[in-house]
N, C-alpha and C. Protein backbone atom coordinates (compact mmCIF):
# COMPACT_ATOMS: atom_id res chain seq x y z
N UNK A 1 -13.63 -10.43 17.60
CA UNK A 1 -14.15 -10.38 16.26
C UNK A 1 -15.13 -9.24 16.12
N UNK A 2 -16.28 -8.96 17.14
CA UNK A 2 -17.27 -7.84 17.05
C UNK A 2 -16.18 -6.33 17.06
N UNK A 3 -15.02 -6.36 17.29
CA UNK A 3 -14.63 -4.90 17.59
C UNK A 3 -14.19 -5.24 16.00
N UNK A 4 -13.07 -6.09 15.64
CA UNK A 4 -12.53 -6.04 14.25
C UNK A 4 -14.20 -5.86 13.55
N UNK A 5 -15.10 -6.27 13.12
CA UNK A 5 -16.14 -5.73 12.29
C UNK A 5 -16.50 -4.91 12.52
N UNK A 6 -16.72 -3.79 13.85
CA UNK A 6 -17.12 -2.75 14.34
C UNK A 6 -16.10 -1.80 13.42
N UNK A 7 -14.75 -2.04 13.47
CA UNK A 7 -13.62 -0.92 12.68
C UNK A 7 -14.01 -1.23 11.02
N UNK A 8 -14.24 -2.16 11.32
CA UNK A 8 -14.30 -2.40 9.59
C UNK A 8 -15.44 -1.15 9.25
N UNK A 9 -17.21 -1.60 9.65
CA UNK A 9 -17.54 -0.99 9.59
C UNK A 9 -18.72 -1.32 8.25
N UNK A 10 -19.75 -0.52 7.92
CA UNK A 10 -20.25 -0.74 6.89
C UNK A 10 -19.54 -0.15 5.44
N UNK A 11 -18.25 0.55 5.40
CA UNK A 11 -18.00 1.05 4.36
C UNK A 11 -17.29 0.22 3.34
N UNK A 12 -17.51 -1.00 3.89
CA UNK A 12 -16.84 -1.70 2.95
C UNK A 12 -17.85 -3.07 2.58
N UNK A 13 -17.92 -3.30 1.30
CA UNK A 13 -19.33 -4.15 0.96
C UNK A 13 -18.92 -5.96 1.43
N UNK A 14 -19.82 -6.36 2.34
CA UNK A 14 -20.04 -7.43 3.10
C UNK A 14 -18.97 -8.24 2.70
N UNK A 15 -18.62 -8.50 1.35
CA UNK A 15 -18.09 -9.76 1.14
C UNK A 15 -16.52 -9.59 1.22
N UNK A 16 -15.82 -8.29 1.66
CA UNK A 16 -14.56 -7.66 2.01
C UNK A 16 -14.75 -7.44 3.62
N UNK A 17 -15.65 -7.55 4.20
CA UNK A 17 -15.62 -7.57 5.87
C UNK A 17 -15.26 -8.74 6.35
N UNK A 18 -15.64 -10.18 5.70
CA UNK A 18 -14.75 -11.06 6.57
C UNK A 18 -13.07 -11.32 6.13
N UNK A 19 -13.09 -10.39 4.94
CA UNK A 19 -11.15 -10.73 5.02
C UNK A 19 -10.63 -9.65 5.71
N UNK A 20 -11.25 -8.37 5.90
CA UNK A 20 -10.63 -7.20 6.77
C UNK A 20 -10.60 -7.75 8.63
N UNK A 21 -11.81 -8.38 8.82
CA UNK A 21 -11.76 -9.31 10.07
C UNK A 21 -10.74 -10.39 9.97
N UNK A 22 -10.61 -10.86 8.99
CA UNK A 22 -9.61 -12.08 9.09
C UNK A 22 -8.16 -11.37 9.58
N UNK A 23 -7.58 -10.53 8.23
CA UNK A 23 -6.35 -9.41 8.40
C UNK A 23 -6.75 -9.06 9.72
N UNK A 24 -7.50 -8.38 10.65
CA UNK A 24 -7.64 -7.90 11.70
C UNK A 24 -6.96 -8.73 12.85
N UNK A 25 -7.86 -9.91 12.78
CA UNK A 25 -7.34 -10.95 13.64
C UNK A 25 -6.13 -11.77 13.40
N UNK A 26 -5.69 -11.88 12.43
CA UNK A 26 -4.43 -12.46 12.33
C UNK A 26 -3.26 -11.23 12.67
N UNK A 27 -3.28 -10.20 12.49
CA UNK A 27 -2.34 -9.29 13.12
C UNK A 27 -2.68 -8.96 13.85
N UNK A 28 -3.90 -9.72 14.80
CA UNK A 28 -4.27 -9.24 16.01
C UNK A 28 -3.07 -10.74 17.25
N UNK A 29 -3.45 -11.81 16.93
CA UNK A 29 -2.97 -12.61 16.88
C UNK A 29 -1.73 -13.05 17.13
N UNK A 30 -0.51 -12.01 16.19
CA UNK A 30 0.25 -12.65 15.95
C UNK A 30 1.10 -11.73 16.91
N UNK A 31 0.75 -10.95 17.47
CA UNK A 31 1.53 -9.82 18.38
C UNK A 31 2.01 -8.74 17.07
N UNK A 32 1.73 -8.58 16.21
CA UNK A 32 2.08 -7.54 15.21
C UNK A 32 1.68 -6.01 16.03
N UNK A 33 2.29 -5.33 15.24
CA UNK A 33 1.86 -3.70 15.47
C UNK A 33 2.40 -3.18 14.43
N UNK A 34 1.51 -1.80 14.26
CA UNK A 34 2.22 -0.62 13.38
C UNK A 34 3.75 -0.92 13.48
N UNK A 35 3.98 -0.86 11.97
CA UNK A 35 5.65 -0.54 12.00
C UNK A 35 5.55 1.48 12.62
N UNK A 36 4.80 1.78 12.40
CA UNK A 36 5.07 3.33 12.59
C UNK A 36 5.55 3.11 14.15
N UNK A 37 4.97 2.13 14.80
CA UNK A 37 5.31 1.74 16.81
C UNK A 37 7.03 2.00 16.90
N UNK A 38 7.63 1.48 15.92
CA UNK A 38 8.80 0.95 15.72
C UNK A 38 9.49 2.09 16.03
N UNK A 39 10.37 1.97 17.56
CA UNK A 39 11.03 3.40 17.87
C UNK A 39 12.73 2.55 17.68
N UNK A 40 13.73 3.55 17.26
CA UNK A 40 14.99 2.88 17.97
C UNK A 40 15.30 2.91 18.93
N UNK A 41 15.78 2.02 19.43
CA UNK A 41 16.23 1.87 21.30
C UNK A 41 16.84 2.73 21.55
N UNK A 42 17.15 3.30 22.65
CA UNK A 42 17.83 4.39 23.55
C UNK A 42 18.98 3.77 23.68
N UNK A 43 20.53 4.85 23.28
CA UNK A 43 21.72 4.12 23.20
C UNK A 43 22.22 4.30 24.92
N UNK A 44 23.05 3.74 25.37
CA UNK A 44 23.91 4.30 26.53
C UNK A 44 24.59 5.24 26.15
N UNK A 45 24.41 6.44 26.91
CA UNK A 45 25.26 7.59 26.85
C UNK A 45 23.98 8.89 26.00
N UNK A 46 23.15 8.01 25.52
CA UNK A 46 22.17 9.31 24.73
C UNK A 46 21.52 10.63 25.54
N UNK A 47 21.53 11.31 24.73
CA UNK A 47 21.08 12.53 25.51
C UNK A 47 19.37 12.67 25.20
N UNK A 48 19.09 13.33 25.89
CA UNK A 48 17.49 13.29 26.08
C UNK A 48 17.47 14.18 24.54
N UNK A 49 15.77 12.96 23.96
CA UNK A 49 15.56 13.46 22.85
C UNK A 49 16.78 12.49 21.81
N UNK A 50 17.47 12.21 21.70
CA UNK A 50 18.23 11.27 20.85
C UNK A 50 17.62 10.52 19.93
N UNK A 51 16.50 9.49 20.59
CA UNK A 51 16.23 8.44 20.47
C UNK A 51 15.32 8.76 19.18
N UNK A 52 14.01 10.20 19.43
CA UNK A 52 13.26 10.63 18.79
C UNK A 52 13.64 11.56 17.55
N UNK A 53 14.80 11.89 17.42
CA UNK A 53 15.49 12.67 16.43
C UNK A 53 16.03 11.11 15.49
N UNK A 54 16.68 10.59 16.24
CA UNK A 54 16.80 9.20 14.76
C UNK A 54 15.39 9.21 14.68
N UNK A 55 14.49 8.33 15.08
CA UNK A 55 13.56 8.19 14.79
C UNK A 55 12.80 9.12 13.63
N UNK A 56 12.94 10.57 13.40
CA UNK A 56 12.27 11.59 12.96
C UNK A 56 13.55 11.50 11.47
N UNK A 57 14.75 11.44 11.84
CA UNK A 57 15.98 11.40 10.71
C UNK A 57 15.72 9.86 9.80
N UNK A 58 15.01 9.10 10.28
CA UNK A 58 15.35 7.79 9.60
C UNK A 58 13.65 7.48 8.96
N UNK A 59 12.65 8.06 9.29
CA UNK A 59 11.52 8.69 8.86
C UNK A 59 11.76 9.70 7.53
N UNK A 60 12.44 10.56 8.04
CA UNK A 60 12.63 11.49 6.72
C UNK A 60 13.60 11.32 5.17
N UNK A 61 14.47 9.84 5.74
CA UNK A 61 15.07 8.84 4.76
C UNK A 61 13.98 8.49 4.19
N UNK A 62 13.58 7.51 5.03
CA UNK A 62 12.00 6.65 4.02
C UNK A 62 11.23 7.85 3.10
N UNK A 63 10.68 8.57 3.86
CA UNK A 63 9.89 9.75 2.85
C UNK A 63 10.84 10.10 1.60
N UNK A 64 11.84 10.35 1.55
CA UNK A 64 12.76 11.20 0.75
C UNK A 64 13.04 9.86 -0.43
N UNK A 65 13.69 8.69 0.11
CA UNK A 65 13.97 7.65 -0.78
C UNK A 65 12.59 6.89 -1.61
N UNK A 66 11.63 7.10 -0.88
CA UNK A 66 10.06 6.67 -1.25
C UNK A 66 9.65 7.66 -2.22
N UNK A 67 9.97 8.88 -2.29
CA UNK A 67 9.43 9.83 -3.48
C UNK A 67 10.27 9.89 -4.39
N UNK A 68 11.57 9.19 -4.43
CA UNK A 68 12.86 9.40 -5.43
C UNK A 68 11.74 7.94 -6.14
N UNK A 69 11.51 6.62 -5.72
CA UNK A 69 10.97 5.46 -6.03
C UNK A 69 9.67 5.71 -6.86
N UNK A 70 8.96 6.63 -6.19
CA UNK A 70 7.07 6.85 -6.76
C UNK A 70 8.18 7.70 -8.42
N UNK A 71 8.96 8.76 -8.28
CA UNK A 71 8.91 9.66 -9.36
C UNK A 71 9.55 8.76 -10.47
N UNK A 72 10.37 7.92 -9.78
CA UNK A 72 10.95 7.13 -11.36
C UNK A 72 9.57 6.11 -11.75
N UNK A 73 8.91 5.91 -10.83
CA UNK A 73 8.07 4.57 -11.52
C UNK A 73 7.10 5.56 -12.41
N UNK A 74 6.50 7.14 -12.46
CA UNK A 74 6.23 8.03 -12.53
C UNK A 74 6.11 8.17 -13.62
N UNK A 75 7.91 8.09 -13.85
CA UNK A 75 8.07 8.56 -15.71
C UNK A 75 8.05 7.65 -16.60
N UNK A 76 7.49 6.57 -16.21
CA UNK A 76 7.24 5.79 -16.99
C UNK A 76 7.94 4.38 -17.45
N UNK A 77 9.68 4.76 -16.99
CA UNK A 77 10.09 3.33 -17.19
C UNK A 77 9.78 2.42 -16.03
N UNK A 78 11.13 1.30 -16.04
CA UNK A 78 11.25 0.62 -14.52
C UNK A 78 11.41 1.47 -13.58
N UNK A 79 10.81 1.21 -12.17
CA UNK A 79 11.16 2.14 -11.12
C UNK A 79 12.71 1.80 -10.79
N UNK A 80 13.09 2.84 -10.02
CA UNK A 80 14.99 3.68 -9.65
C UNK A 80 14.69 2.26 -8.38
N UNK A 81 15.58 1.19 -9.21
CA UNK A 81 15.15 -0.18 -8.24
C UNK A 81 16.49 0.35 -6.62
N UNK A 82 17.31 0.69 -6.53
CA UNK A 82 17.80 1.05 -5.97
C UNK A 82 17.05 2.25 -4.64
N UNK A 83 16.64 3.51 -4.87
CA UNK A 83 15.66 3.83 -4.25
C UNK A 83 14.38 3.30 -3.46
N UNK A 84 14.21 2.47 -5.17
CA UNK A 84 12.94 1.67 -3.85
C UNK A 84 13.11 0.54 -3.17
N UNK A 85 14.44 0.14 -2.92
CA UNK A 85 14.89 -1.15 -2.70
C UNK A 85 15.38 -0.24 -0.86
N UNK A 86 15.68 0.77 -1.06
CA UNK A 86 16.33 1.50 0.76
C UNK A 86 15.05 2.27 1.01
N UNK A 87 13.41 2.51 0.14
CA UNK A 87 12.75 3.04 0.76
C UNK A 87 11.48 1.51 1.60
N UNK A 88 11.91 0.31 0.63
CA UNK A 88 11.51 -0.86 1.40
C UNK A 88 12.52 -1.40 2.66
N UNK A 89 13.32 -1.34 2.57
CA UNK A 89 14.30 -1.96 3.49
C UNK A 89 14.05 -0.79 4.83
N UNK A 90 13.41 0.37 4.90
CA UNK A 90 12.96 1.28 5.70
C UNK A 90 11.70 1.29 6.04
N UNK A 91 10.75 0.67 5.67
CA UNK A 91 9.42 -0.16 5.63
C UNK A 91 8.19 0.31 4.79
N UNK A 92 8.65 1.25 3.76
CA UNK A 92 7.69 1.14 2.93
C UNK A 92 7.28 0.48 2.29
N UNK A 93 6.07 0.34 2.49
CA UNK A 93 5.35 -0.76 1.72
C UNK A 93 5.42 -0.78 0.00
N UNK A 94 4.79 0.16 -0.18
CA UNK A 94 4.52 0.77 -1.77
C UNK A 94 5.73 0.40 -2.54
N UNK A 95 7.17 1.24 -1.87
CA UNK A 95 8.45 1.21 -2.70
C UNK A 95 8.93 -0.77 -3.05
N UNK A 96 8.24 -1.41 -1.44
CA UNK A 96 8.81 -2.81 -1.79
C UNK A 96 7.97 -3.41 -3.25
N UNK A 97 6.98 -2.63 -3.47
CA UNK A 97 6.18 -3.29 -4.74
C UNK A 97 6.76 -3.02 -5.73
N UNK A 98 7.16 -1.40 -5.93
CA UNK A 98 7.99 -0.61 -7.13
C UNK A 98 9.17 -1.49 -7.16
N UNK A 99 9.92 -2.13 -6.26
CA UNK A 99 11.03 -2.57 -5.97
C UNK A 99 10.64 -4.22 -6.86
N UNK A 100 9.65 -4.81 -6.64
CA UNK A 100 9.00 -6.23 -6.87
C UNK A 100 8.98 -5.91 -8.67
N UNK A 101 8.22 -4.86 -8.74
CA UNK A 101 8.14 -4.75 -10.25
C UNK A 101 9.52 -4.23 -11.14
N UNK A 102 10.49 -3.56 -10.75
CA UNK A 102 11.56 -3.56 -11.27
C UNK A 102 12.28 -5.11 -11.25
N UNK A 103 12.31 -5.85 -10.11
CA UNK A 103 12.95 -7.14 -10.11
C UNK A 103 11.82 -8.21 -11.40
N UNK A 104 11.03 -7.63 -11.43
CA UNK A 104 9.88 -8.96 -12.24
C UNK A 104 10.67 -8.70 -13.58
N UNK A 105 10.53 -7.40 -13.74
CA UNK A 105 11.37 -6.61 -15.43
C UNK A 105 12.61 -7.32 -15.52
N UNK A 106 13.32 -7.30 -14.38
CA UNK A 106 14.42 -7.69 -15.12
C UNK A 106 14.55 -9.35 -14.51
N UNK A 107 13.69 -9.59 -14.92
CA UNK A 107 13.79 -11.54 -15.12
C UNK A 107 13.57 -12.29 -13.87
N UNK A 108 13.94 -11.60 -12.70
CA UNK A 108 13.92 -12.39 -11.27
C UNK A 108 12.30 -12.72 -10.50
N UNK A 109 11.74 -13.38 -11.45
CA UNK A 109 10.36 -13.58 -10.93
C UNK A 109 10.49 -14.29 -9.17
N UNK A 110 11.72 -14.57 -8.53
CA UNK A 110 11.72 -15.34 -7.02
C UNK A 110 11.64 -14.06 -6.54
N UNK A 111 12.73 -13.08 -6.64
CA UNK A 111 12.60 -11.98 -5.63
C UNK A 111 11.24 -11.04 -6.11
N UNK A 112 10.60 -11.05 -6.80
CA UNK A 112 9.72 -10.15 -7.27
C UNK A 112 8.36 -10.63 -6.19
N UNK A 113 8.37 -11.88 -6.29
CA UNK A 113 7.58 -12.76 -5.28
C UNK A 113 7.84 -12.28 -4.07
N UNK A 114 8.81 -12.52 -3.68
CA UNK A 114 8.89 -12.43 -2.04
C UNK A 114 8.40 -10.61 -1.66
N UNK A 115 8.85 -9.83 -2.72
CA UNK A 115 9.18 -8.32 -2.42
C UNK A 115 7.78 -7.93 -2.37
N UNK A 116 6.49 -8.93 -3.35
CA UNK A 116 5.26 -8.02 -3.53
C UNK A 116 4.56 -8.78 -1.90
N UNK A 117 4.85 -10.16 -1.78
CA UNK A 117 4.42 -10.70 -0.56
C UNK A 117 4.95 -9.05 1.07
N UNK A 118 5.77 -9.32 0.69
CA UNK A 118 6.15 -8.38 2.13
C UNK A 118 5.74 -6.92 1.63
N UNK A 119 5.43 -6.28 0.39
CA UNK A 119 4.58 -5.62 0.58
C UNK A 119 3.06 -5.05 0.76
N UNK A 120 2.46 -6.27 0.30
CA UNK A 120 1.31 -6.41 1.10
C UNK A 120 1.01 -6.81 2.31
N UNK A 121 1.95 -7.38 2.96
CA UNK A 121 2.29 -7.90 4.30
C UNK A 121 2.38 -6.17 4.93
N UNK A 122 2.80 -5.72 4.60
CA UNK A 122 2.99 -4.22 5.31
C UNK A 122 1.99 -2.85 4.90
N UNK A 123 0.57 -3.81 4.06
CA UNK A 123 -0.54 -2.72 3.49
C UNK A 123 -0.73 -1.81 2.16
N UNK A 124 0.30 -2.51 1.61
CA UNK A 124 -0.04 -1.95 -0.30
C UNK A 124 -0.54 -2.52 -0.89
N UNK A 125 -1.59 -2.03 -1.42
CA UNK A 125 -2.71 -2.76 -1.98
C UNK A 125 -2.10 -2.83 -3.54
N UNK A 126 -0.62 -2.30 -4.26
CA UNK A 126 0.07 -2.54 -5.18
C UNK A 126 0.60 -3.89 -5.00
N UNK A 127 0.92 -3.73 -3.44
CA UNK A 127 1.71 -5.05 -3.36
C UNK A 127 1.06 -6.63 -3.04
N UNK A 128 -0.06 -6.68 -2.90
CA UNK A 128 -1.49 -7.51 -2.59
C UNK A 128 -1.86 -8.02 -4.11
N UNK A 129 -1.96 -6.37 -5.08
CA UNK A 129 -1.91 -7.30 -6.74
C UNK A 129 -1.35 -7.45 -7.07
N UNK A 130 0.31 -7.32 -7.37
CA UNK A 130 1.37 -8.00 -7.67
C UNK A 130 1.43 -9.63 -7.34
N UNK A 131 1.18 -9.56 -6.14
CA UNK A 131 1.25 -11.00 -5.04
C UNK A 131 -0.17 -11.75 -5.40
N UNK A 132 -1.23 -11.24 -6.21
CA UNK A 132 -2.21 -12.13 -6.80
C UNK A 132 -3.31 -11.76 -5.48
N UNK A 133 -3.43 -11.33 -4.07
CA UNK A 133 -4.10 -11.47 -3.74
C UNK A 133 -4.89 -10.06 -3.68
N UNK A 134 -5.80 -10.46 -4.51
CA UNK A 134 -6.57 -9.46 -5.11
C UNK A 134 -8.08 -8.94 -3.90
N UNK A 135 -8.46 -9.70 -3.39
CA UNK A 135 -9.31 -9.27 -1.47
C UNK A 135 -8.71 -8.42 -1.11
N UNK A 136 -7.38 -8.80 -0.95
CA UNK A 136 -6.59 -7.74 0.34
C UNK A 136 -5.94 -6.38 -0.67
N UNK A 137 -5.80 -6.72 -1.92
CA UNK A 137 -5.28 -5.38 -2.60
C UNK A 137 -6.81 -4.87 -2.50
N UNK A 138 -8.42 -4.99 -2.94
CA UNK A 138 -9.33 -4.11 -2.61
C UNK A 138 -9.20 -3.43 -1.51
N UNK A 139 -8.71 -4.27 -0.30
CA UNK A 139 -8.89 -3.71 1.21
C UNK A 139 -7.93 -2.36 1.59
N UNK A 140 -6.79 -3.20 0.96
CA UNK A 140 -5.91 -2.13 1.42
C UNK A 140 -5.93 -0.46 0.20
N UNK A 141 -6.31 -0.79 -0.67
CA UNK A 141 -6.69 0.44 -1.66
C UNK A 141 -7.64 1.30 -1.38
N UNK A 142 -8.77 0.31 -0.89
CA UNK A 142 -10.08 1.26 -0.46
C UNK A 142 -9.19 1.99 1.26
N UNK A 143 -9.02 1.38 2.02
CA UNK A 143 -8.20 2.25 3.33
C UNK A 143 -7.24 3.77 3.00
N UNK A 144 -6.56 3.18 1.63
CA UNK A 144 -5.68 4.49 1.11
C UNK A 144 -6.21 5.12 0.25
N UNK A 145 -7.13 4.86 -0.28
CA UNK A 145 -8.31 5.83 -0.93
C UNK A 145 -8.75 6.64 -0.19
N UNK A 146 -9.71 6.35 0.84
CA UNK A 146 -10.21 6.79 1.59
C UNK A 146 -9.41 8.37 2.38
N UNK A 147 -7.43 7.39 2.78
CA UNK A 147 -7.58 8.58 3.20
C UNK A 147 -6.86 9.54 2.09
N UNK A 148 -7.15 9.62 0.91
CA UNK A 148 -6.64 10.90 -0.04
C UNK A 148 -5.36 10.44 -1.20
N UNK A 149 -5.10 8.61 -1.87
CA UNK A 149 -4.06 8.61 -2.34
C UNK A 149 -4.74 7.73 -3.52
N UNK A 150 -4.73 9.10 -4.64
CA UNK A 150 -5.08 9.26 -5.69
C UNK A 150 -5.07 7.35 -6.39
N UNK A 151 -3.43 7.16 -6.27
CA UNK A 151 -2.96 5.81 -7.15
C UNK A 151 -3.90 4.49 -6.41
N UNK A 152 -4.05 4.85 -5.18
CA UNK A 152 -4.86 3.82 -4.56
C UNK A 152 -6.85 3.76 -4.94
N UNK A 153 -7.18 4.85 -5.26
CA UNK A 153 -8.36 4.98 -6.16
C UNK A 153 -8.27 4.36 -7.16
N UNK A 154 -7.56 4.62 -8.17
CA UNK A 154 -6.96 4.37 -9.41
C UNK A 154 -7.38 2.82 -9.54
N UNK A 155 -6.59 2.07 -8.65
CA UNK A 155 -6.12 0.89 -8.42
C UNK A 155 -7.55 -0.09 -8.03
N UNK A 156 -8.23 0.55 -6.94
CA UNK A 156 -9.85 0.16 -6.65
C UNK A 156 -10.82 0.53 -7.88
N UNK A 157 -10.68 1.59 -8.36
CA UNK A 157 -11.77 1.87 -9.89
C UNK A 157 -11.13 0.24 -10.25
N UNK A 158 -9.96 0.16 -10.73
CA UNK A 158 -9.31 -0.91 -11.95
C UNK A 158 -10.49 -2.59 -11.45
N UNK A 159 -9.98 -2.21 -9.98
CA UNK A 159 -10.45 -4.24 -9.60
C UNK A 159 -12.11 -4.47 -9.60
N UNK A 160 -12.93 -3.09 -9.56
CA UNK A 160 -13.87 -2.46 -9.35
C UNK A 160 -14.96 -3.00 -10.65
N UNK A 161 -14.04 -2.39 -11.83
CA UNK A 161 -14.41 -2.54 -13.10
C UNK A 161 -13.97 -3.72 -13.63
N UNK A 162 -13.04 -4.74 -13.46
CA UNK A 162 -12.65 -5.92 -13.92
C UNK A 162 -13.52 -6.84 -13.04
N UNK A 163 -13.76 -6.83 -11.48
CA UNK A 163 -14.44 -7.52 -10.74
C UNK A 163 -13.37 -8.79 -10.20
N UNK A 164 -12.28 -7.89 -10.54
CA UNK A 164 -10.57 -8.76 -9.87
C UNK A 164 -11.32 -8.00 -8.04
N UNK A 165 -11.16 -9.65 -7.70
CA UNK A 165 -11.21 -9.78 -5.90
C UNK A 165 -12.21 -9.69 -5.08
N UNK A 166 -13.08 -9.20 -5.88
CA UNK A 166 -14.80 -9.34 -5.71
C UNK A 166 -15.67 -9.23 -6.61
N UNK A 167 -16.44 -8.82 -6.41
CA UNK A 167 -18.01 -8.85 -7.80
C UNK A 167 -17.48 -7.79 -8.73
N UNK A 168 -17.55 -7.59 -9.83
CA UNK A 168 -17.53 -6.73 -10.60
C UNK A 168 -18.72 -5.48 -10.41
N UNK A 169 -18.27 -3.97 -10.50
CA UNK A 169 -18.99 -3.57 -9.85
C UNK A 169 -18.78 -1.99 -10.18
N UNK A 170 -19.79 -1.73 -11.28
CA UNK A 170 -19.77 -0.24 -12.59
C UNK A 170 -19.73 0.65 -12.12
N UNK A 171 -20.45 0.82 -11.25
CA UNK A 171 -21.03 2.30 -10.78
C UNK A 171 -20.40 2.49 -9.36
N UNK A 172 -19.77 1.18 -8.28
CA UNK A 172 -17.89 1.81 -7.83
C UNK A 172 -16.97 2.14 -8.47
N UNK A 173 -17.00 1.28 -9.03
CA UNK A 173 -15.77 2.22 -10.10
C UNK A 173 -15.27 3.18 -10.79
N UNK A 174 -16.55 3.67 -11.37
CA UNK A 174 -17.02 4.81 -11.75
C UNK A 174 -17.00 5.63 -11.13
N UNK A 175 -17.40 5.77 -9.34
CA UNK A 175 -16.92 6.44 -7.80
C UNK A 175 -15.65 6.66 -7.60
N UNK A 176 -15.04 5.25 -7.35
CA UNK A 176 -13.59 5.54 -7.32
C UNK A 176 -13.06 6.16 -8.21
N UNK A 177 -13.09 6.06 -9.60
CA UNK A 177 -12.41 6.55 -10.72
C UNK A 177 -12.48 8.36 -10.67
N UNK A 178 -13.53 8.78 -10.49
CA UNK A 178 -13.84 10.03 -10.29
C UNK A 178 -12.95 10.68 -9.22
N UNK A 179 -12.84 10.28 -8.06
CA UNK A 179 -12.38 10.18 -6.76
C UNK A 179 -10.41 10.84 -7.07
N UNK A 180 -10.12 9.25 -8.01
CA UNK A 180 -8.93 9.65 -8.57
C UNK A 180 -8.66 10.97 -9.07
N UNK A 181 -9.50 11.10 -9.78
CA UNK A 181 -9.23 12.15 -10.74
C UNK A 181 -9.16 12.96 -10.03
N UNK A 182 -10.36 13.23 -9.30
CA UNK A 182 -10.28 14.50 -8.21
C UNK A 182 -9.00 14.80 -6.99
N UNK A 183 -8.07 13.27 -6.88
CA UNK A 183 -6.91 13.66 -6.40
C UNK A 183 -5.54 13.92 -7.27
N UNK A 184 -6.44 14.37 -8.54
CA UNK A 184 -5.19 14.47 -9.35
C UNK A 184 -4.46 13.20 -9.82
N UNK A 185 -5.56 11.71 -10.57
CA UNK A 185 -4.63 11.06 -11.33
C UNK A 185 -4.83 11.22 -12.77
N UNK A 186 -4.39 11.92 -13.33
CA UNK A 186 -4.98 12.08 -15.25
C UNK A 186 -5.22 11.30 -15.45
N UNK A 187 -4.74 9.90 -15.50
CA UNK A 187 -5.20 8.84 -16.52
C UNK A 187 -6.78 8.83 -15.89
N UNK A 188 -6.60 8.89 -14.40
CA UNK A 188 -8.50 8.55 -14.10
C UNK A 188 -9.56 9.65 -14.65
N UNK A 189 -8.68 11.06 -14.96
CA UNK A 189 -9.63 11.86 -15.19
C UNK A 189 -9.97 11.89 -16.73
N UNK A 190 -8.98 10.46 -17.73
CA UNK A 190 -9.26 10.98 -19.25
C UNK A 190 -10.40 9.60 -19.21
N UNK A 191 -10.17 8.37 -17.94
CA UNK A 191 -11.44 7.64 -18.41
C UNK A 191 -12.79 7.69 -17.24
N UNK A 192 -12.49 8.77 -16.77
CA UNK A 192 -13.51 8.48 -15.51
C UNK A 192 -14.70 9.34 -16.61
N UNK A 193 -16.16 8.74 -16.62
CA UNK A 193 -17.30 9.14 -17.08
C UNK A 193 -17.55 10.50 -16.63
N UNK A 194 -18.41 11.08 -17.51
CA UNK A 194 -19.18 12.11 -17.35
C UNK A 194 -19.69 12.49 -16.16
């Protein structure tokens, strides 16, 4: 428990350190690891280097099918449920949410459930508020904030300023919101303050 609060760290305000310890220890727990760990097995007959070229080819699927998913949800309608349905089934997290919210649109509130659950299960803090659990969407937003993803600012200003998942809280939000903007999200830069 002292190392999980040690990673946590002070950057995150007290009352989000015991669910980042909790998340810590329960995927500490459960034998989980990075899906990024996730190599494909070495076939019989492969030639050296094989193994790491799928690996790098089935990586560059996810990336490629994951930005076809972000650009339709992008323009504004339902997200390209198809795209984000092979950039989740490849383990993106994010696309299984885009994927959750196209299924909610079109009437299937069971699979929309399961799709935002397993994407917060895999660290989208989209997929944490979809799935209602609004702790772990702060946690996981502030982590992808932090390291540079604009929509995940966006998303922490929003729970920040509503006080969805912890205290309500002006002048983070107002941080984050800025933050956004500064990674390039317009909407944060037409309401982020002076």
């Amino acid at each position: 428990m002292r190392t999980a609060r040690a990673a946590v760290g002070s950057a995150l305000p007290s009352a989000l350190v015991a669910v980042a310890v909790t998340v810590a220890m329960a995927v500490a727990s459960s034998g989980c690891r990075d899906r990024g760990q996730d190599r494909p097995a070495a076939r019989a007959g492969d030639r050296p280097g094989a193994t790491e070229e799928r690996a790098l080819e089935r990586g560059r699927r996810m990336l490629d099918r994951a930005a076809a998913c972000e650009a339709s949800a992008a323009a504004g309608g339902a997200p390209d449920l198809t795209a984000c349905s092979e950039a989740c089934e490849l383990n993106h997290s994010n696309s299984c949410a885009r994927a959750a919210d196209a299924r909610r649109a079109a009437g299937d509130a069971d699979a929309a459930a399961a799709l935002y659950r397993r994407s917060c299960d895999g660290g989208s803090g989209l997929g944490c508020e979809g799935a209602g659990d609004l702790p772990r969407a702060r946690l996981h937003y502030r982590v992808h904030c932090e390291q540079g993803h604009a929509p995940s600012c966006a998303g922490l200003a929003r729970l920040h300023a509503l006080g969805l998942g912890g205290p309500a809280d002006p002048a983070a939000a107002a941080t984050f919101r800025r933050r956004a903007c500064a990674l390039g999200d317009a909407d944060s830069c037409r309401a982020a303050p002076p």
